[in-house]
N, C-alpha and C. Protein backbone atom coordinates (compact mmCIF):
# COMPACT_ATOMS: atom_id res chain seq x y z
N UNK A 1 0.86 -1.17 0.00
CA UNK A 1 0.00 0.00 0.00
C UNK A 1 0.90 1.24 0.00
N UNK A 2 0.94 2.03 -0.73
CA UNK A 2 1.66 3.54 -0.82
C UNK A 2 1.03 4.39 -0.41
N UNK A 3 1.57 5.22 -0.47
CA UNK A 3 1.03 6.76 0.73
C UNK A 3 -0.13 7.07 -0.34
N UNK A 4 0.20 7.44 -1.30
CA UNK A 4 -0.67 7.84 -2.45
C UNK A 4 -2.11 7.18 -2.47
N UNK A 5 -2.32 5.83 -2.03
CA UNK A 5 -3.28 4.92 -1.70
C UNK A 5 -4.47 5.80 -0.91
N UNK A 6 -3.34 5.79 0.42
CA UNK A 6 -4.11 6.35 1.74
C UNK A 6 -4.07 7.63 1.37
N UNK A 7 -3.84 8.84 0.77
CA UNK A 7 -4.05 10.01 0.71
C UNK A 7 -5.14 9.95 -0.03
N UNK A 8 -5.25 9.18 -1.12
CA UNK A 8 -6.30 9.15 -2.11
C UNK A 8 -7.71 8.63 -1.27
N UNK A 9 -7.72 7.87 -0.26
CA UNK A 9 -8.56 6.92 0.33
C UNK A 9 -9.29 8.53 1.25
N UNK A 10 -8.29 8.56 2.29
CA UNK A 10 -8.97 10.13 3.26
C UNK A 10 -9.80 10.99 2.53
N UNK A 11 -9.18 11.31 1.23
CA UNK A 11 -9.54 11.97 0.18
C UNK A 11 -10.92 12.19 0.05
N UNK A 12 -10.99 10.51 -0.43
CA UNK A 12 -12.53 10.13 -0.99
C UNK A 12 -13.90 10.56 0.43
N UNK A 13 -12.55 9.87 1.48
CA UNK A 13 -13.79 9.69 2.62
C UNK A 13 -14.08 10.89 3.15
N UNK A 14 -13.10 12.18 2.79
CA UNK A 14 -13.55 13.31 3.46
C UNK A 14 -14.21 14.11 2.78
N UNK A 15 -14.83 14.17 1.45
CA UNK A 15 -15.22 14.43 0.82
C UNK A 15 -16.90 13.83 0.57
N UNK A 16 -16.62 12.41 1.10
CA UNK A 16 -17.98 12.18 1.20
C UNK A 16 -18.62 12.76 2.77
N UNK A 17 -17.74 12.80 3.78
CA UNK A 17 -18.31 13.24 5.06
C UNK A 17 -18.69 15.03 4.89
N UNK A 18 -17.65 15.87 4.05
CA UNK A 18 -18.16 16.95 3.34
C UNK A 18 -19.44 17.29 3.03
N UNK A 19 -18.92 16.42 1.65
CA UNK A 19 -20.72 16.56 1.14
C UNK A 19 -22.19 16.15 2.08
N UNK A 20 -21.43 14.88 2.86
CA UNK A 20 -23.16 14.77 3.80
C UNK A 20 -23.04 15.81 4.47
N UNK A 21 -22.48 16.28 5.31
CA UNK A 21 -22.38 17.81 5.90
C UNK A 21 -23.22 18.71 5.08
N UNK A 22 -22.93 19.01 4.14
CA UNK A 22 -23.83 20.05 3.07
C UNK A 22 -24.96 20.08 2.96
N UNK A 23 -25.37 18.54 3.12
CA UNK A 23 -26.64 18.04 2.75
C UNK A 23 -27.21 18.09 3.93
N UNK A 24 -27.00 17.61 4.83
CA UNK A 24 -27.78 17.63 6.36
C UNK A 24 -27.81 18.88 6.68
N UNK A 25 -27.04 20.23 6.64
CA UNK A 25 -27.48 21.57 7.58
C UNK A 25 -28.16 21.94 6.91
N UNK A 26 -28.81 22.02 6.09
CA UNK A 26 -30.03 22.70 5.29
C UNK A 26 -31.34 22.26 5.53
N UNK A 27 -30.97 20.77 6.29
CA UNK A 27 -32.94 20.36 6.57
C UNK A 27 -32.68 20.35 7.79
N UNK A 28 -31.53 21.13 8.72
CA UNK A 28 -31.81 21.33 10.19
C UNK A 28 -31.31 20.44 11.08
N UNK A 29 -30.85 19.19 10.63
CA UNK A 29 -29.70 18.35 11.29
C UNK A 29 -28.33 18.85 11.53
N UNK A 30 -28.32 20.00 12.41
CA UNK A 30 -27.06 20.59 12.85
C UNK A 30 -26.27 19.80 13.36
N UNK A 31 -26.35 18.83 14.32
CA UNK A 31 -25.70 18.50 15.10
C UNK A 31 -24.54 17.06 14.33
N UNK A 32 -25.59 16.50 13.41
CA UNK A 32 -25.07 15.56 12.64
C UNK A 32 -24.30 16.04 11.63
N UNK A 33 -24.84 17.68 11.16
CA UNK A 33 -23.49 18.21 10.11
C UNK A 33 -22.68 18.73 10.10
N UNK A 34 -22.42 18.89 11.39
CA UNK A 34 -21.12 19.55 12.17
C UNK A 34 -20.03 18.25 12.76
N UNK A 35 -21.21 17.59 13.21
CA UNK A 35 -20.19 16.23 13.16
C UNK A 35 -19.42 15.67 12.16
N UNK A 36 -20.09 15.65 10.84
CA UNK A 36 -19.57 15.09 9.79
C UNK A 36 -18.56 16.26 9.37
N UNK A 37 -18.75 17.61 9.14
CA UNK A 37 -17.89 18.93 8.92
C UNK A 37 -16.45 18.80 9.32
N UNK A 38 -16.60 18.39 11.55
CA UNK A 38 -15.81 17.82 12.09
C UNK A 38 -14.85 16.78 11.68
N UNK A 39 -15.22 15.48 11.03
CA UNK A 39 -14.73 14.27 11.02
C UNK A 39 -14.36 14.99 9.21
N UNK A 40 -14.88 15.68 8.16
CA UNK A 40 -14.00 15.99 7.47
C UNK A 40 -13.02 16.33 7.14
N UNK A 41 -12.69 17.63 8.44
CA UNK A 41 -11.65 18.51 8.77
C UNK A 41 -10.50 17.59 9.23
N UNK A 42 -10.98 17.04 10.17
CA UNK A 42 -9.59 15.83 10.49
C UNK A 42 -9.13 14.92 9.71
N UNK A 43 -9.76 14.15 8.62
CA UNK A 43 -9.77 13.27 7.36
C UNK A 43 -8.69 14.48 6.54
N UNK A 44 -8.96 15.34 6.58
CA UNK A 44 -8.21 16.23 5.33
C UNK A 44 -6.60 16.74 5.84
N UNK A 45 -6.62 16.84 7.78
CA UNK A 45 -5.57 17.29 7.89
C UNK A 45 -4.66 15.61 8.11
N UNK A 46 -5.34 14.48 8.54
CA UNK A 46 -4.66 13.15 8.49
C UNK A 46 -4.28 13.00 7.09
N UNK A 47 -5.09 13.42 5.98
CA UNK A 47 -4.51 13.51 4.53
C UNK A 47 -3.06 13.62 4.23
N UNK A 48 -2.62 14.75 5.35
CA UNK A 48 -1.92 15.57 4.63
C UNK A 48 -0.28 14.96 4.32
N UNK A 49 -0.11 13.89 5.75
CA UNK A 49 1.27 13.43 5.87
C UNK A 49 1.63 12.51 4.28
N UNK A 50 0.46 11.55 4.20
CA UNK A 50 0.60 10.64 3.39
C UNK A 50 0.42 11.74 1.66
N UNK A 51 -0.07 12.56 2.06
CA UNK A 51 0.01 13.21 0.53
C UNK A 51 1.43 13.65 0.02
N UNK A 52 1.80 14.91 1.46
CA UNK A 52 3.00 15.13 1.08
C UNK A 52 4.34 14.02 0.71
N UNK A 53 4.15 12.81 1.30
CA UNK A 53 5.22 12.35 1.82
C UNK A 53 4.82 11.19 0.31
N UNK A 54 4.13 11.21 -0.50
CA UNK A 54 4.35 10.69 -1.75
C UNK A 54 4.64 11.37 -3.24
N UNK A 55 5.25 12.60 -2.62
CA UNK A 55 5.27 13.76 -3.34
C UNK A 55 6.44 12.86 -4.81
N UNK A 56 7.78 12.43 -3.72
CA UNK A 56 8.61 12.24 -4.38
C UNK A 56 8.13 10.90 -5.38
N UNK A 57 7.18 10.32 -4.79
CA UNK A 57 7.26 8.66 -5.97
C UNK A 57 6.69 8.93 -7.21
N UNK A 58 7.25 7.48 -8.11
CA UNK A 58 7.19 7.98 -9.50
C UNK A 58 5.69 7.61 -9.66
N UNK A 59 5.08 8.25 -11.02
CA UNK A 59 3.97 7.84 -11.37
C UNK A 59 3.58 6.82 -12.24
N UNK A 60 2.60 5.80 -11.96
CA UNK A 60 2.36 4.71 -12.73
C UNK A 60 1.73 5.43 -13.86
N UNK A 61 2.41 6.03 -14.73
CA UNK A 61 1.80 6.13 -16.09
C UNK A 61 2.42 5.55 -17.41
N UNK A 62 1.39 4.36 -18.02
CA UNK A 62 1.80 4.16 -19.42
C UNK A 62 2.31 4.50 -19.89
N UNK A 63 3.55 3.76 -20.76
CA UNK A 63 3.95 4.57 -21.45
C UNK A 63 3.37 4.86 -22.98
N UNK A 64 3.76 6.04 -23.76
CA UNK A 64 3.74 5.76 -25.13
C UNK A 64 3.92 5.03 -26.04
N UNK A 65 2.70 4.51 -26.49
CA UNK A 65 3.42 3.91 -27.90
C UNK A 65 3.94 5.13 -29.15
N UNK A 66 5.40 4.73 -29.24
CA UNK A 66 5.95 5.08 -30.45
C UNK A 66 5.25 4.69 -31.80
N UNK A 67 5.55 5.56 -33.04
CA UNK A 67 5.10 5.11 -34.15
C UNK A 67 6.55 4.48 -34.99
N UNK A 68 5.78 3.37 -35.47
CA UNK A 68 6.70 2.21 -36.01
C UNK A 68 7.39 2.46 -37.51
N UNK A 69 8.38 2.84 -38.36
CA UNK A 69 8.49 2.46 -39.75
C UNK A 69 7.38 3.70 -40.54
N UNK A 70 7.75 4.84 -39.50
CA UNK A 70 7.07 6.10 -40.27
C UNK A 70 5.95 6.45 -40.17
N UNK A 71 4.71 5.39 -39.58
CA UNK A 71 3.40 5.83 -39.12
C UNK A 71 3.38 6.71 -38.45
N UNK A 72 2.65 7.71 -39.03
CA UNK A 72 1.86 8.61 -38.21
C UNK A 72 0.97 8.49 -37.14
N UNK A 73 1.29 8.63 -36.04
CA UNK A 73 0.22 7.99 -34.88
C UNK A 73 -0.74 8.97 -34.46
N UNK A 74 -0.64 10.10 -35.61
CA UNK A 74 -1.98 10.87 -35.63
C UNK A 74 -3.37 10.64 -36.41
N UNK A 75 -2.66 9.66 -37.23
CA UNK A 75 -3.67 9.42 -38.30
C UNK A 75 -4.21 8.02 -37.61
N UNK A 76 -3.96 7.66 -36.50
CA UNK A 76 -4.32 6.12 -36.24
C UNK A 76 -6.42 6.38 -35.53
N UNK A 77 -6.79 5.70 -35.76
CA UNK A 77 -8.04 5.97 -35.27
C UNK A 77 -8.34 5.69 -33.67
């Protein structure tokens, strides 16, 4: 598991505790959207070690395919 994992994971989950936050203080469930507001705020600052601290790793990105014997790999569909 890489940091990037768990930064990405807090991420998701603080974002969903966010959004229910948003959604609950408007029909008057204060207490539950301050809780969730709460448990966002801490999700985002626990974020932060594992974000920074995957700053340096490389990224799993594909590589390019090259074009072969002069193809144009613009013209490929």
């Amino acid at each position: 598991m890489t940091y990037r994992w768990v930064a990405t994971f807090l991420f998701a989950a603080g974002a969903l505790l966010a959004l229910g936050a948003m959604i609950l203080g408007p029909f008057g469930y204060e207490g539950p959207s301050v809780a969730a507001g709460g448990g966002a705020c801490v999700l985002a600052v626990l974020g932060l070690y594992p974000a920074f601290a995957s700053w340096d790793e490389p990224e799993d990105l594909p590589e390019k395919e090259e074009a072969q014997d002069g193809e144009n790999s613009a013209a490929r569909p």
